[in-house]
Every structure is written in C-alpha cells, then in structure tokens.
Protein backbone atom coordinates (compact mmCIF):
# COMPACT_ATOMS: atom_id res chain seq x y z
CA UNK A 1 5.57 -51.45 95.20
CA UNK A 2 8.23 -50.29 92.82
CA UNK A 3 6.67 -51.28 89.75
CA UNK A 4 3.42 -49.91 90.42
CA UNK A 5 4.78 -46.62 91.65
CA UNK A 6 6.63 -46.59 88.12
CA UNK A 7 3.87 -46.72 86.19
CA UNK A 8 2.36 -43.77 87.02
CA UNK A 9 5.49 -41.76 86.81
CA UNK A 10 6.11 -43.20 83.28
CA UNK A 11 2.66 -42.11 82.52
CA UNK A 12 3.15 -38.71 83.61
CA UNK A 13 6.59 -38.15 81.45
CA UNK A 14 4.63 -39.76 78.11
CA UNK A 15 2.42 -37.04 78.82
CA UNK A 16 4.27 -33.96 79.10
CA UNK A 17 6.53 -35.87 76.23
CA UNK A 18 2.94 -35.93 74.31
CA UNK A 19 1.88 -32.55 75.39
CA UNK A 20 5.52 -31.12 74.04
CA UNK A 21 5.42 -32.78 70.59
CA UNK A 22 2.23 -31.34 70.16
CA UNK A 23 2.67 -27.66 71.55
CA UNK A 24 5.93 -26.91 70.06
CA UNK A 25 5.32 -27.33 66.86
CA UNK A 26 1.94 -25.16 67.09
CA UNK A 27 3.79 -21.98 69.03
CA UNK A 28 6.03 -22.39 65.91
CA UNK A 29 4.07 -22.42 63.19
CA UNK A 30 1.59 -19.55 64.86
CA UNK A 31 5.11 -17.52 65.46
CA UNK A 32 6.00 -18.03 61.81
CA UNK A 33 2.67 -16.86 60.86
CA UNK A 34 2.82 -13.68 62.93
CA UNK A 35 6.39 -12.83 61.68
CA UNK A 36 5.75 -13.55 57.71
CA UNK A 37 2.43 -11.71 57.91
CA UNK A 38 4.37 -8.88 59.26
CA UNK A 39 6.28 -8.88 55.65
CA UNK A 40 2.87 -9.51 54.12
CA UNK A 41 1.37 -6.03 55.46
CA UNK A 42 4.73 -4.53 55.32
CA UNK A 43 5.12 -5.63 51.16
CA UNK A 44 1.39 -4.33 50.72
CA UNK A 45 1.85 -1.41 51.52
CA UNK A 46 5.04 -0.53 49.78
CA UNK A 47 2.85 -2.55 46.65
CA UNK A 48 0.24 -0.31 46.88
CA UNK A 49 2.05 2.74 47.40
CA UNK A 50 4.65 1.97 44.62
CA UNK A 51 1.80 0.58 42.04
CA UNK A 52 -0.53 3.50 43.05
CA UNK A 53 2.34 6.22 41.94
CA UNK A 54 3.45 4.60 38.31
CA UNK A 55 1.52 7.12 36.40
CA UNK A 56 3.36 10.03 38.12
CA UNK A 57 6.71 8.71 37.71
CA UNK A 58 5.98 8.26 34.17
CA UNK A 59 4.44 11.78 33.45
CA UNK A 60 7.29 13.50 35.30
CA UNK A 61 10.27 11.26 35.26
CA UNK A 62 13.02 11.86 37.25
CA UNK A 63 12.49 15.15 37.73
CA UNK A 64 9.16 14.35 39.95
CA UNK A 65 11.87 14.08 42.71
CA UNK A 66 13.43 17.65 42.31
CA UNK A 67 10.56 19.89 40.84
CA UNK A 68 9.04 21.96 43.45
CA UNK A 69 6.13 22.54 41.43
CA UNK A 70 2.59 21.83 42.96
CA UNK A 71 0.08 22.61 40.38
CA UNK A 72 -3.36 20.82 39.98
CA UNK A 73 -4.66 23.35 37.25
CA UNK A 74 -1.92 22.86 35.24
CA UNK A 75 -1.08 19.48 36.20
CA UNK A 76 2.33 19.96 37.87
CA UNK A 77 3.35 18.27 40.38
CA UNK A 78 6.80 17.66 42.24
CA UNK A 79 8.32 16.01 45.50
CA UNK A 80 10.72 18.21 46.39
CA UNK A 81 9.22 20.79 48.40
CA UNK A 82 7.05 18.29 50.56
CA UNK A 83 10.32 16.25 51.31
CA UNK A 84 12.24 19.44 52.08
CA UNK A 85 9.72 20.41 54.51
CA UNK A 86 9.40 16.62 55.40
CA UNK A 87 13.75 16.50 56.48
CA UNK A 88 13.73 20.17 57.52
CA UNK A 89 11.13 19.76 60.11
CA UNK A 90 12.19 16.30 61.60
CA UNK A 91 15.13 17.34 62.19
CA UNK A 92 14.97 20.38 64.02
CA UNK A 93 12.36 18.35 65.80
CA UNK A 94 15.04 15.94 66.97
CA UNK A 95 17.78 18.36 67.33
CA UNK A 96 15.38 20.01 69.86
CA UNK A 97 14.21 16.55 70.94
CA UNK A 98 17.42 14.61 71.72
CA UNK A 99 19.02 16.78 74.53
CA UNK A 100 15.96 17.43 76.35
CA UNK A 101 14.66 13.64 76.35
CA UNK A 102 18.51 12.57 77.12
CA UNK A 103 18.20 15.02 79.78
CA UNK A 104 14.80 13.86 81.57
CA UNK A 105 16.10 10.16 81.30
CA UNK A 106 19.44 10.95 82.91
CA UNK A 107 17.74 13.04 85.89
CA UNK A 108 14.47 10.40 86.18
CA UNK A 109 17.17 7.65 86.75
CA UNK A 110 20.29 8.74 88.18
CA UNK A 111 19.37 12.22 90.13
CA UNK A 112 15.76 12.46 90.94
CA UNK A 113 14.58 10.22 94.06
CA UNK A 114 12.59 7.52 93.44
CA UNK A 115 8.71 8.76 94.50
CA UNK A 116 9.42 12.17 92.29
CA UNK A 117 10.83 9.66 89.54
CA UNK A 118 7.60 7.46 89.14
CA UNK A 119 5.32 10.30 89.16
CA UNK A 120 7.25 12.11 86.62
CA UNK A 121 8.05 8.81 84.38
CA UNK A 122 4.65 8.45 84.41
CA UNK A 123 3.56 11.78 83.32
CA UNK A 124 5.82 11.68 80.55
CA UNK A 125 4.16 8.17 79.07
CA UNK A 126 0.78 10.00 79.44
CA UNK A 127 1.79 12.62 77.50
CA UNK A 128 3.42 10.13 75.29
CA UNK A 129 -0.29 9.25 74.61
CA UNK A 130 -1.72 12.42 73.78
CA UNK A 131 -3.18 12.61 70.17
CA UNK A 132 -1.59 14.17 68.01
CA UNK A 133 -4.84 16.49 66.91
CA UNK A 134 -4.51 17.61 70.30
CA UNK A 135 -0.77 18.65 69.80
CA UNK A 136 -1.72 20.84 66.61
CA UNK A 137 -4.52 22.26 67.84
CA UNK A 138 -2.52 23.35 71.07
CA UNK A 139 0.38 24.59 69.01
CA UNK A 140 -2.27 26.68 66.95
CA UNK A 141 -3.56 28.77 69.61
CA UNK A 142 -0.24 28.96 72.13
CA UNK A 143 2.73 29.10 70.39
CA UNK A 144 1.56 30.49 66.92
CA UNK A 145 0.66 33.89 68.06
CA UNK A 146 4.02 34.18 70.23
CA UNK A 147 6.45 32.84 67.44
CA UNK A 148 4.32 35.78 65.01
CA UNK A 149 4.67 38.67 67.61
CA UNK A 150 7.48 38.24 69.49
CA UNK A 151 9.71 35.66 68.53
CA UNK A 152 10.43 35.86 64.76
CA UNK A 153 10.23 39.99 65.46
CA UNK A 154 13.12 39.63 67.63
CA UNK A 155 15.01 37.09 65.73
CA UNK A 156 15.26 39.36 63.09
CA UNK A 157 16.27 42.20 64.77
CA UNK A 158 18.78 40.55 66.09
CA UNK A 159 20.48 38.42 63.11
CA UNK A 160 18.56 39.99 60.44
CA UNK A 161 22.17 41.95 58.76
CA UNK A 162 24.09 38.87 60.10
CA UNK A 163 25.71 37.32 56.98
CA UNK A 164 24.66 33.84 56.56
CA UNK A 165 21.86 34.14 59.43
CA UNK A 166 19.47 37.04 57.59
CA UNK A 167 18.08 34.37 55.43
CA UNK A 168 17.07 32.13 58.76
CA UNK A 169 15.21 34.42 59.83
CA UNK A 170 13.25 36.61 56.84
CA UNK A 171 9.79 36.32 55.85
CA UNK A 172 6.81 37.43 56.80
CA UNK A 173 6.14 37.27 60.70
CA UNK A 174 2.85 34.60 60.40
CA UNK A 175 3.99 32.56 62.87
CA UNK A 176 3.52 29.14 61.27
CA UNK A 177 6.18 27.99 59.47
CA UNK A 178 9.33 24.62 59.62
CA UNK A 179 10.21 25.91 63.55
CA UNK A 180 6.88 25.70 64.83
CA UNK A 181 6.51 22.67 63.28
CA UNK A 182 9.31 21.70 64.61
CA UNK A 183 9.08 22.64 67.97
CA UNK A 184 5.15 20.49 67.74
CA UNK A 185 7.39 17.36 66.77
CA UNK A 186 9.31 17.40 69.55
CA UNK A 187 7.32 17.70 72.10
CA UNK A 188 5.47 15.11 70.34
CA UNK A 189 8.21 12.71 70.24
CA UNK A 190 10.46 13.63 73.16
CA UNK A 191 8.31 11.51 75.48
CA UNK A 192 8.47 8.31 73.38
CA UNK A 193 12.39 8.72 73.34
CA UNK A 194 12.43 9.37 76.85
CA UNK A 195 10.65 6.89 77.43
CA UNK A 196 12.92 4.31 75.71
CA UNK A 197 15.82 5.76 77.08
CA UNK A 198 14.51 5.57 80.61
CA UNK A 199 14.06 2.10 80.08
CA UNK A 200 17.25 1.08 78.65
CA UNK A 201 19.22 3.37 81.35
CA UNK A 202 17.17 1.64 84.48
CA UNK A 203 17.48 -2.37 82.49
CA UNK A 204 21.63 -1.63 82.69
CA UNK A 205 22.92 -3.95 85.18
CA UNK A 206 23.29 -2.83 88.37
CA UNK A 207 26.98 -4.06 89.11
CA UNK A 208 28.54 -1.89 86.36
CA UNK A 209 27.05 0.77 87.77
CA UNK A 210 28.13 0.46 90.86
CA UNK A 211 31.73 -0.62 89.65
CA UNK A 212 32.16 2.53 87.88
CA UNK A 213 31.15 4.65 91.44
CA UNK A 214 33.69 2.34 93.17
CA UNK A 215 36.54 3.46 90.87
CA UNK A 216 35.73 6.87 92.02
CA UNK A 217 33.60 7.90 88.64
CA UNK A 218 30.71 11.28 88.63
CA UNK A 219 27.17 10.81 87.81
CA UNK A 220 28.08 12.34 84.52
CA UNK A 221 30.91 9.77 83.65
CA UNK A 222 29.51 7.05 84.06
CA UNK A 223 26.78 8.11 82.32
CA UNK A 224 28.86 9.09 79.06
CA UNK A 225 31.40 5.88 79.94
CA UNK A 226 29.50 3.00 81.09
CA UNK A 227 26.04 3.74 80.42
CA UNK A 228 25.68 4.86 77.06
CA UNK A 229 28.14 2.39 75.50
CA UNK A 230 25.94 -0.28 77.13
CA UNK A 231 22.67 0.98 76.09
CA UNK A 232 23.65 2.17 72.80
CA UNK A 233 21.27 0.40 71.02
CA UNK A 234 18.57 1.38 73.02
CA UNK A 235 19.05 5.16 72.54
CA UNK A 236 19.32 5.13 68.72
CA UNK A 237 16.45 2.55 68.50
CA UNK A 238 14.78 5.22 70.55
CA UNK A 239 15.62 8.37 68.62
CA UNK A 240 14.48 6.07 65.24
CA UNK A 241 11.52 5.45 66.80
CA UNK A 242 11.02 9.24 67.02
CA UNK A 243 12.27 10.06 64.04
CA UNK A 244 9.75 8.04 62.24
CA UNK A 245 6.82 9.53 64.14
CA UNK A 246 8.07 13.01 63.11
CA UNK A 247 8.73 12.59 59.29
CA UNK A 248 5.30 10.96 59.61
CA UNK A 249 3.28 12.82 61.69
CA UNK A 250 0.43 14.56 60.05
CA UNK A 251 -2.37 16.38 62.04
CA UNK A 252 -0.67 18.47 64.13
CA UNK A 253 2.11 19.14 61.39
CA UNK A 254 -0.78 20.41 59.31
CA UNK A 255 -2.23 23.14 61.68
CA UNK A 256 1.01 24.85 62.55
CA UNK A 257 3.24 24.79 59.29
CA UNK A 258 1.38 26.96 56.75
CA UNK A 259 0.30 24.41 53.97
CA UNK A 260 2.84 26.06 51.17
CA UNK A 261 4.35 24.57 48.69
CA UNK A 262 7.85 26.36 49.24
CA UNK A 263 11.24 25.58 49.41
CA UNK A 264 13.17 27.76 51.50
CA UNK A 265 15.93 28.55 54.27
CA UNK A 266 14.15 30.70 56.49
CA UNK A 267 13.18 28.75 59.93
CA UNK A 268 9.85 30.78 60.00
CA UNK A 269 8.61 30.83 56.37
CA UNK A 270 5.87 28.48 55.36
CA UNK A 271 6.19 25.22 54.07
CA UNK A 272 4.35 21.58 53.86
CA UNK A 273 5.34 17.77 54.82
CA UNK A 274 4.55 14.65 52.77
CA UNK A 275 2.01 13.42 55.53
CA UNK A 276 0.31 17.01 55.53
CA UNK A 277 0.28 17.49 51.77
CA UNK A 278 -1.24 14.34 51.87
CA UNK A 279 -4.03 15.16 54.21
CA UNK A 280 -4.68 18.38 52.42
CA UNK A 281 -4.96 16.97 48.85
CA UNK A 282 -5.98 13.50 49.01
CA UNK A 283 -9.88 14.20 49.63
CA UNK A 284 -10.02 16.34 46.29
CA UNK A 285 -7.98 13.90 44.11
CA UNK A 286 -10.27 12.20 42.14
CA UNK A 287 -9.97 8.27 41.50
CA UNK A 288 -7.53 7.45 38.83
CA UNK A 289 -6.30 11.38 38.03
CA UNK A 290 -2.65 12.15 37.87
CA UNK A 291 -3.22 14.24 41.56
CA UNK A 292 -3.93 11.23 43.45
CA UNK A 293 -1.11 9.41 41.60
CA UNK A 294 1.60 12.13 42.55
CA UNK A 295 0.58 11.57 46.33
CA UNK A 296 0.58 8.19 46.20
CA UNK A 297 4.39 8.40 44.47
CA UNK A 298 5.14 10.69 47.82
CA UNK A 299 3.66 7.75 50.21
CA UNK A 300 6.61 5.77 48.39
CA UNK A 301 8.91 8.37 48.98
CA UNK A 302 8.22 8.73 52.72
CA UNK A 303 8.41 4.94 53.46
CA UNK A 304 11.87 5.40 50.59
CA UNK A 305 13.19 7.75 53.07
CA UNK A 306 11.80 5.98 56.34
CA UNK A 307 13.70 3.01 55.51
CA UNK A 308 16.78 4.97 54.26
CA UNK A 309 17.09 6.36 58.05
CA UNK A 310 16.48 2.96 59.49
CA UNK A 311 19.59 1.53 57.50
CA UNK A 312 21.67 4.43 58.03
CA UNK A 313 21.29 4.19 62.14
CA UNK A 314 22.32 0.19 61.67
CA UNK A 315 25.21 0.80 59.45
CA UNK A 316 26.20 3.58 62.27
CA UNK A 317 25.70 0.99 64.92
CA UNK A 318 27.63 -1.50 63.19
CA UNK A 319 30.79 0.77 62.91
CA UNK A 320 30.15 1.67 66.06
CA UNK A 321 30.68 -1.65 67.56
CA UNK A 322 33.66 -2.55 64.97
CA UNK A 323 35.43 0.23 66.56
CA UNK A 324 34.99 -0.36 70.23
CA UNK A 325 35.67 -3.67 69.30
CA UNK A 326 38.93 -2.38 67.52
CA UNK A 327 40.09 -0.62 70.75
C-alpha cells in the first residue's frame, strides 16, 4: 500500500520538477527579449534621430544650438527658439500643474468620502484619455478669445509700468502665445499626475497612517510628514511622467501658441515648441534637404533634453534619500 501510493506522488513531483525546468527558463528568455528590445527601439530612435541631423550640425556647428534663426529661403536654421518655447511652456505647464494635481490627490484620498472619490477618480482618468487634438482645438475656441480680450488687456494695465513685470506682459493682445500654451499642458497633464499620485497616496500602508493620527497629527501633517516621504518616488515619477508629455506634446501645442519663431519674455507673445515646429515643417521638407535635417537635429535635442530631466529627477531623488538617511 505504501509503495504503490508512492509512486504516484513521485510521479507527480517529476512532473512539476519537469514542468519547472522547462517554464523557467522560457519566461526568462521571453523577459530578456522584451527588456533588450526595449533598448533596441529606444537606440533606434536616438540612431535615427542623431544620423538623420548630421548634415545640420555640420552646416551650422555649434551655433545650431543658440541661433534663433528659422529661415528656409535663406537656409537658416537654429534650435534655440523652438527649445525656448519647448522649456518655457512645460514649465509653466507644471508650475500650474503640480499644485492643482497635488491638490485633487490629497482631497480624492484623504478628505472626499469614498462614493464622491470613485466618481471623481474616475473622471479624472477619462479625461486623462482625451486626445490631445481635442485639447487644442478646445483651447482655440474657449480660452483664446478670453486671454486676447480680457486677460492680457488687464494684465497689462495692471503691471504694464511695473519694473521687471512690463516685459511679462507686452505684446500684442492675440491671445495665443507660451501661457495659453501653457495653461493647454496642464490640463493635459494634470490628470496623468493625479492620477499617479492618487495611486501612490492610496498604495501607502495603512498602519502609518493611522500611527501618525494616533500621535495626534492633522490631515495636512501627515500628509507633508508621513505621506510624501513615503511616496516620494511616486510623485516625482509622476510629475516626469508629465513633464515628458508636455515638452512633447504637439497638436494641441500647435493650435494655441502662435507658430513664431521668437524668443521672448513676454508670457503672451507668440512662440513655437520642438514637437510643433516639427508638425508645421516636416510635410514641406523635402527628402535629403538641409530643412528636414535641422528638424531631425531638434528630434535629438528633445529626446537630449528628455533624458537630461529624467537624470536630473534621479540625481534629486538620490540626495534626497542620502539626506533623510543622514538625519
């Protein structure tokens, strides 16, 4: 009786002991697969981007990075003023973004009750999921005529012989310019980083929470004691996230910020990103002409400065932890 009710036990473990040697090596090598054809997409790209702009960084040198010159009759062409409008307009998009996304995340997890949370949480992912063609055609026709006719208007009447402030605010009152371009992005992106944030906030665990209210702690504190420290990397993965759908966000960019070559310090004068310049010029850039080179050399220079950002929020992170580790 005990041999034969052995066997079939033995049989079962060669099985599963089969059934492992075989399945574990196969989940590896298809996870290795996905991860190095990640790099293999990722190093295309910046191949085809880099290759692509060779002739322009040869014609122009250097100075391709700091000439604000746009010129396809005379051949002219610069980065600067695409990746002024490029920096300019991201970040008043996530100056604008950040508070009102931490905001919505704070009061959809730690204020609002839980039926009014869903509902809301899940409006904000639809409208996470809006295109973005939508966005700039929305911004067009609602906040266009308002920033022309009332708000700029008023903005200089207000701070237009303030020292310092007159040049925020001068141009001519069209309406599309870096703030309304701005203000698109973050509406754009203030769901996605709420989104995150939400996430992060409700994935803390419970008993610090609840630690902190023992000890006699606000909402707010633990919020900016407990909370954030512990979801840290959550939030600035979040606001990255954003950030690179700003600086690359092109449609909606495109209908609201003027399409002008320009550098400038007024918030309403008209200007251009890389991703919009892009759109704009690439269908009249013949094959192989020193155009179509010069935007591919500012594809490079938007994943340049994508990446830049991206190692700039770790080293941030990493000092961040260094130090709390410190005290």
């Amino acid at each position: 009786m005990d041999g034969t009710s052995q066997q079939p036990a033995q049989t079962m473990v060669k099985q599963r002991h089969q059934s492992t040697m075989t399945g574990d090596p196969l989940f590896k090598g298809l996870v290795l697969t996905t991860g190095i054809g990640v790099l293999l997409v990722l190093g295309a790209i910046i191949t085809v981007m880099a290759v692509g702009g060779i002739p322009a960084f040869k014609a122009f040198g250097p100075g391709f990075l700091f000439s604000a010159a746009w010129n396809p009759v005379s051949q002219h062409f610069g980065a600067a003023a695409p990746v002024f409008g490029t920096l300019a307009s991201s970040a008043i998009g996530l100056i604008i973004a950040i508070p009102l996304s931490f905001g919505t995340a704070f009061w959809l997890t730690a204020l609002a009750p839980p039926a009014l949370s869903s509902v809301i949480g899940m409006a904000v992912q639809l409208l996470a999921a809006v295109p973005s063609i939508i966005f700039g055609m929305w911004g067009f026709f609602v906040l266009v005529p308002p920033m022309a006719h009332y708000v700029q208007p008023t903005a200089r009447h207000l701070f237009g012989h303030v020292p310092g402030l007159s040049a925020l605010v001068s141009g001519a009152p069209f309406g599309t310019g870096l703030l309304t371009a701005g203000l698109i992005l973050a509406i754009m992106i203030m769901p996605s980083i709420t989104a995150v944030m939400r996430d992060v906030f409700v994935s803390m665990p419970t008993v610090l929470r609840e630690s902190a209210y023992g000890l006699g702690a606000t909402r707010w504190e633990v919020m900016r004691q407990v909370v954030l420290p512990w979801s840290r990397h959550g939030v600035v993965g979040g606001i990255v996230l954003g950030m690179g759908r700003a600086m690359g966000e092109t449609m909606a960019v495109t209908f609201v910020i003027g399409d002008s070559n320009h550098i400038g310090w007024s918030l309403f004068a008209p200007s251009n990103t890389i991703a919009s310049l892009i759109a704009l010029e690439f269908p009249e850039s013949p094959a192989g002409s020193l155009k179509l080179a010069s935007l591919m050399a500012l594809g490079a220079i938007l994943m340049a400065i994508s990446f830049i950002t991206l190692w700039c929020s770790r080293v941030l992170l990493v000092r961040s932890e260094s130090q709390a580790g410190k005290r």
